[in-house]
C-alpha atoms as a PDB file:
ATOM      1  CA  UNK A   1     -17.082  -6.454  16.260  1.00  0.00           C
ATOM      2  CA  UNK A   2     -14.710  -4.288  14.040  1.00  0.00           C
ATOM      3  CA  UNK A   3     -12.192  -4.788  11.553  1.00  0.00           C
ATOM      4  CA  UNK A   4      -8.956  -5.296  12.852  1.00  0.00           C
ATOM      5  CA  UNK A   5      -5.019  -4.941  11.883  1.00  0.00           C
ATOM      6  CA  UNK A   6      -2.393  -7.560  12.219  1.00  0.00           C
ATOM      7  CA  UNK A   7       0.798  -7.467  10.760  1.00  0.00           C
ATOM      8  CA  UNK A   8       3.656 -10.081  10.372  1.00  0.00           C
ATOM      9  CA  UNK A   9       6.918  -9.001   9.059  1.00  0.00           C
ATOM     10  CA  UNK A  10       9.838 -11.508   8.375  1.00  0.00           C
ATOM     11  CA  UNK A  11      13.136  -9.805   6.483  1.00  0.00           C
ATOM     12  CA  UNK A  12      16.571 -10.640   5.973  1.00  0.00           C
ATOM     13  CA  UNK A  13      17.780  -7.768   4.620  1.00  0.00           C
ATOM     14  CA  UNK A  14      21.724  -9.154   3.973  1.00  0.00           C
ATOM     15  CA  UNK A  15      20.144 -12.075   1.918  1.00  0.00           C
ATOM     16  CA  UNK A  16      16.885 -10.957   0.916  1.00  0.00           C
ATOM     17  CA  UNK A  17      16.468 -10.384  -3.326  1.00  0.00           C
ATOM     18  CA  UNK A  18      14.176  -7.563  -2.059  1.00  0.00           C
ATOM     19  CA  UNK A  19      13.854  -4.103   0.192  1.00  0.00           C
ATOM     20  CA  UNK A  20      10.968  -3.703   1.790  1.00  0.00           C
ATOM     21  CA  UNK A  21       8.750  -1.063   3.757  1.00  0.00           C
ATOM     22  CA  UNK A  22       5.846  -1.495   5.713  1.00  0.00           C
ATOM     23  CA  UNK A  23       3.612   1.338   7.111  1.00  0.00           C
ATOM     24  CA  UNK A  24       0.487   1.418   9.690  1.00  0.00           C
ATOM     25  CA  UNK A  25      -1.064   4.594  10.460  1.00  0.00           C
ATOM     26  CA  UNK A  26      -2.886   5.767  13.738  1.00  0.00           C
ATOM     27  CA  UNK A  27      -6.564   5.291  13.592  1.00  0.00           C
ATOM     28  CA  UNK A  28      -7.972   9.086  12.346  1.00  0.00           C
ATOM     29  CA  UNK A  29     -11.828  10.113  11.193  1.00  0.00           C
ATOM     30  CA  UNK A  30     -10.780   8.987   7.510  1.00  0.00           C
ATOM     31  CA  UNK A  31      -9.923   5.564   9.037  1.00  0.00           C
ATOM     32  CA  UNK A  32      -6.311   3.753   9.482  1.00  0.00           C
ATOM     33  CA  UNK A  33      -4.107   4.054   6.613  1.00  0.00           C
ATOM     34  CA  UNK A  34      -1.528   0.908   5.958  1.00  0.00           C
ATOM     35  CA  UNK A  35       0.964   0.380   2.712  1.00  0.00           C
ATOM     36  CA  UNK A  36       3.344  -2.352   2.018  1.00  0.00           C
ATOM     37  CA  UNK A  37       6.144  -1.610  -0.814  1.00  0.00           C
ATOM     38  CA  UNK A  38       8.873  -3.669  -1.848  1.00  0.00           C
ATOM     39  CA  UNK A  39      11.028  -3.475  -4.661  1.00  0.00           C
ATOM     40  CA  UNK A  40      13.774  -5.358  -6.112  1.00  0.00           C
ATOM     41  CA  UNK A  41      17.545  -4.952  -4.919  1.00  0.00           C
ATOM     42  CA  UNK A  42      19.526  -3.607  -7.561  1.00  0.00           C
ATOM     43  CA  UNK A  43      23.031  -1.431  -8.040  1.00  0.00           C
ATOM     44  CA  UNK A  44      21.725   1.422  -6.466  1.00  0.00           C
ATOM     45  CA  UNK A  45      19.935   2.104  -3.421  1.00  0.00           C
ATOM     46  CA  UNK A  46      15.683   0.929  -3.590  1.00  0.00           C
ATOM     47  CA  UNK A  47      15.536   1.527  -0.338  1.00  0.00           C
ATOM     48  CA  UNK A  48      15.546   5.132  -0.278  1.00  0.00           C
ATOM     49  CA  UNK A  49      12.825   4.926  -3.271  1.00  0.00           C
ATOM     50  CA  UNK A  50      11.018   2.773  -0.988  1.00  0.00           C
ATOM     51  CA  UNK A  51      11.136   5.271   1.967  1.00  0.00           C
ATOM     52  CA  UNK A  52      10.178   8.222   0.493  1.00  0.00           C
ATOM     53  CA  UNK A  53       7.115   6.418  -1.048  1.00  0.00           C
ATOM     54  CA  UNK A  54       6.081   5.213   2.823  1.00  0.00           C
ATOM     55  CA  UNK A  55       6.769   9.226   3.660  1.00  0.00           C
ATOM     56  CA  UNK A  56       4.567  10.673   0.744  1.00  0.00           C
ATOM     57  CA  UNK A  57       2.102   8.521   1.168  1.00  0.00           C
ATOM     58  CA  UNK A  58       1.131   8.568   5.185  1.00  0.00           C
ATOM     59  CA  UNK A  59       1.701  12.578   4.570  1.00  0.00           C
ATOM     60  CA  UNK A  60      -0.923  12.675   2.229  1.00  0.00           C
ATOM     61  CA  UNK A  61      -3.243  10.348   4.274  1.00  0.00           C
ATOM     62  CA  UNK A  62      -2.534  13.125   7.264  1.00  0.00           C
ATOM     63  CA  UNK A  63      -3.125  15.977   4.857  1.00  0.00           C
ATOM     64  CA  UNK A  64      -6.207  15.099   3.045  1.00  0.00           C
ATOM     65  CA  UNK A  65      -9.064  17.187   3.825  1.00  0.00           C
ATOM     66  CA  UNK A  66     -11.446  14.217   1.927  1.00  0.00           C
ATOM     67  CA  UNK A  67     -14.794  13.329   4.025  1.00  0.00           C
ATOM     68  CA  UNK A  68     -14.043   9.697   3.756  1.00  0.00           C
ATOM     69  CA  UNK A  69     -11.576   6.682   3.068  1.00  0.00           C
ATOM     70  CA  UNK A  70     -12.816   5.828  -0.512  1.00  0.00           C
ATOM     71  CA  UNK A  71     -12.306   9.756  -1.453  1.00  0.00           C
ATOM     72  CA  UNK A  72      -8.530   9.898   0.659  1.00  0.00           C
ATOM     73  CA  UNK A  73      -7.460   6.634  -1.237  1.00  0.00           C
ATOM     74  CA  UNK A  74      -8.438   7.813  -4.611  1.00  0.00           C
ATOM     75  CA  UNK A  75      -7.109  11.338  -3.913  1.00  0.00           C
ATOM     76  CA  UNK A  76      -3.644  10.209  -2.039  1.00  0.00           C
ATOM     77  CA  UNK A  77      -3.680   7.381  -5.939  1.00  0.00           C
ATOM     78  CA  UNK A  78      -3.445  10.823  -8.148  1.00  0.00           C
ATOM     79  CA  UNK A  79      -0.902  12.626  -5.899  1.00  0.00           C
ATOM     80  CA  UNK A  80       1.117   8.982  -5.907  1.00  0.00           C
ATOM     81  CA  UNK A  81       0.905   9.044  -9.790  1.00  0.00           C
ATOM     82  CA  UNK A  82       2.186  12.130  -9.662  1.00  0.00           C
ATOM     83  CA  UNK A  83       5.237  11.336  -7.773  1.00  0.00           C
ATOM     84  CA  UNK A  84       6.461   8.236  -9.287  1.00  0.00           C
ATOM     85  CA  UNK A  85       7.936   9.323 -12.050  1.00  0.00           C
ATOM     86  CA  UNK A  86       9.987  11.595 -10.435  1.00  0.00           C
ATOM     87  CA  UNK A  87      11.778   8.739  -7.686  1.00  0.00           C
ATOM     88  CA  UNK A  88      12.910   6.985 -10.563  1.00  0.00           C
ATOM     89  CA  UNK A  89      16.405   6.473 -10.704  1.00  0.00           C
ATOM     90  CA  UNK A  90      18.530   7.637 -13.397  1.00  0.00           C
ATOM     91  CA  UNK A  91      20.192   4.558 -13.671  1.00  0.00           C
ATOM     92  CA  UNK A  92      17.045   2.056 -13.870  1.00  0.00           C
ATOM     93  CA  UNK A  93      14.999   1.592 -16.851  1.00  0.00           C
ATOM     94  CA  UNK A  94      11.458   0.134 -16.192  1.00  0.00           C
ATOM     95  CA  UNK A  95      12.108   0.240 -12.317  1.00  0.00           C
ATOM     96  CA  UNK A  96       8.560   1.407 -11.974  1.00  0.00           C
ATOM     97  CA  UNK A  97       7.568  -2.397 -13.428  1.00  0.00           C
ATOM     98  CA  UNK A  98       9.526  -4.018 -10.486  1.00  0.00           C
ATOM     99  CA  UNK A  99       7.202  -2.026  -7.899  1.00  0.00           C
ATOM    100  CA  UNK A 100       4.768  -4.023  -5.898  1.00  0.00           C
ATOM    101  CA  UNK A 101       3.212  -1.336  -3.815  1.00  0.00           C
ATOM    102  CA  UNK A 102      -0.454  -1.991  -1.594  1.00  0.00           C
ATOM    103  CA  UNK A 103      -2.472   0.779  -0.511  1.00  0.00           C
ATOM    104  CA  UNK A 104      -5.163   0.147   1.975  1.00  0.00           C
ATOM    105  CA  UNK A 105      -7.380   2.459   4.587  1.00  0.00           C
ATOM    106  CA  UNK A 106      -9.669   0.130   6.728  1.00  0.00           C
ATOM    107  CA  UNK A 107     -12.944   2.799   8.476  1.00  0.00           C
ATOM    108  CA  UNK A 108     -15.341   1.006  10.552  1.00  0.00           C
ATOM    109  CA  UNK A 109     -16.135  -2.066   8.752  1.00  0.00           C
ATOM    110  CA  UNK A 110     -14.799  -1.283   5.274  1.00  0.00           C
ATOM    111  CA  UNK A 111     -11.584  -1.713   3.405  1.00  0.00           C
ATOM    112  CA  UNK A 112     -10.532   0.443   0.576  1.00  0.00           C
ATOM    113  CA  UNK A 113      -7.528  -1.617  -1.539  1.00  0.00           C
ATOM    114  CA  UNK A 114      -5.375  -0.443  -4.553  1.00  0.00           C
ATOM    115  CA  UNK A 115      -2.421  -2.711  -5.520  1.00  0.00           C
ATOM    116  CA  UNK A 116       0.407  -2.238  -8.213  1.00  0.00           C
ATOM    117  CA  UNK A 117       2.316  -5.242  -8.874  1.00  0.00           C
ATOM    118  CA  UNK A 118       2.264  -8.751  -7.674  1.00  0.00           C
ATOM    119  CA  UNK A 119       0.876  -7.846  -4.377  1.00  0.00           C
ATOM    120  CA  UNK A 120      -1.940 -10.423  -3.175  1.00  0.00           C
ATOM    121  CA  UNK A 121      -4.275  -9.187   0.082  1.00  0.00           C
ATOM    122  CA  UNK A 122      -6.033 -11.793   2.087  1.00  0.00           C
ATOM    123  CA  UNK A 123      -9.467 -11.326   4.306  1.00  0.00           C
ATOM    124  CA  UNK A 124      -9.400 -13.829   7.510  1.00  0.00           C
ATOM    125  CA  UNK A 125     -12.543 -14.134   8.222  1.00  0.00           C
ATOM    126  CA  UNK A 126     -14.926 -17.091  10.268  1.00  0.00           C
ATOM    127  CA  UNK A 127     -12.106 -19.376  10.083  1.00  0.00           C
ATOM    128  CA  UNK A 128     -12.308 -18.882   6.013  1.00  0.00           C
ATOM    129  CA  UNK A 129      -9.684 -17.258   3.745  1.00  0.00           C
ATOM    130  CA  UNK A 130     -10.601 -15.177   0.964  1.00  0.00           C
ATOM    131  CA  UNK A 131      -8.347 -13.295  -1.417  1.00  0.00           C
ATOM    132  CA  UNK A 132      -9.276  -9.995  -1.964  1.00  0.00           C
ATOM    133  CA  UNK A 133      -6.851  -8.494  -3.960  1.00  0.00           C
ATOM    134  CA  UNK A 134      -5.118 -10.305  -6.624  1.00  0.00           C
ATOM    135  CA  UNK A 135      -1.874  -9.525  -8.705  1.00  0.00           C
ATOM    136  CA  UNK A 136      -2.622  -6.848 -10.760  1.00  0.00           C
ATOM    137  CA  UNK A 137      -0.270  -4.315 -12.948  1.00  0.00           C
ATOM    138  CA  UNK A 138      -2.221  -1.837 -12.818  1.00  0.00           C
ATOM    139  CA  UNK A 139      -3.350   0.906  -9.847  1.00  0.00           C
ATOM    140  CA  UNK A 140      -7.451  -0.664  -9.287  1.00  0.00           C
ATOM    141  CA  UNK A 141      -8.694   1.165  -6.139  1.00  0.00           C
ATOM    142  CA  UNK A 142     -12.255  -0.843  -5.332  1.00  0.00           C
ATOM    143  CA  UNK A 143     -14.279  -0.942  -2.342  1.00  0.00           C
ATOM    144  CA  UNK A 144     -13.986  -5.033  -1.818  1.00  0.00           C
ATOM    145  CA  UNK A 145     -16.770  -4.863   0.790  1.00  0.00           C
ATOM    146  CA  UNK A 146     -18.843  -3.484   3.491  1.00  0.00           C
ATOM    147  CA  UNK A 147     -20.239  -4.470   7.135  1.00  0.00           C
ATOM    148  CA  UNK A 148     -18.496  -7.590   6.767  1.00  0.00           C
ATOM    149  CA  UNK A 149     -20.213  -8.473  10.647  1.00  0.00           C
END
């Protein structure tokens, strides 16, 4: 049996404090790429910040030339470090605090994580729940385990 991917996603956007993105990538050799982002509503439009982070970050899953999932995760983390300081608004000081951003590529049975923010990940596993990524300020790409079957 393999690792699989389930999502649920519940938004409001009229009432909702936050916008949101979601992302889930087809299966490729470097594994299956997914990203959640959300960031805080303000005067001017998160949205589009949280867009174009989605966009850069599924083009450089596509565009890596890496040999595997731990090496595309820490390689598409450098380019994303790059680019973050250029979506920042004008307007918004410290926006880049408000960003709670989850990075994730699953291949075979192994799940590469990095999490910025108060973004918490959760392994369902033989009717037991584990947390597996906790809220964490800073970027922390680990490999949380292997041949979990």
């Amino acid at each position: 049996m393999s690792l699989g991917t389930q999502k649920l996603f519940i938004h409001n956007h009229l009432n909702s404090r936050q916008v949101s993105g979601l992302f889930l990538s087809e299966a490729t050799e470097n594994g299956q790429l997914f990203l959640s982002v959300e960031l805080p509503k303000e005067k001017f439009d998160q949205q589009i910040i949280a867009n174009q982070i989605i966009r850069a970050v599924s083009e450089y899953f596509y565009q890596s030339q890496a040999e595997n999932a731990e090496s595309v995760l820490e390689e598409i983390l450098q380019k994303l470090n790059q680019l973050l300081p250029d979506l920042a608004p004008a307007k918004a000081k410290n926006w880049f605090y408000n960003l709670d951003l989850i990075i994730g590529i699953t291949q075979k049975n192994e799940i590469y994580l990095a999490g910025i923010g108060s973004g918490n990940a959760y392994l369902f596993q033989q009717g037991k729940i584990s947390q597996i990524l906790d809220k964490n300020p800073k970027i922390n790409p680990a490999k949380i385990f292997s041949d979990i079957i």
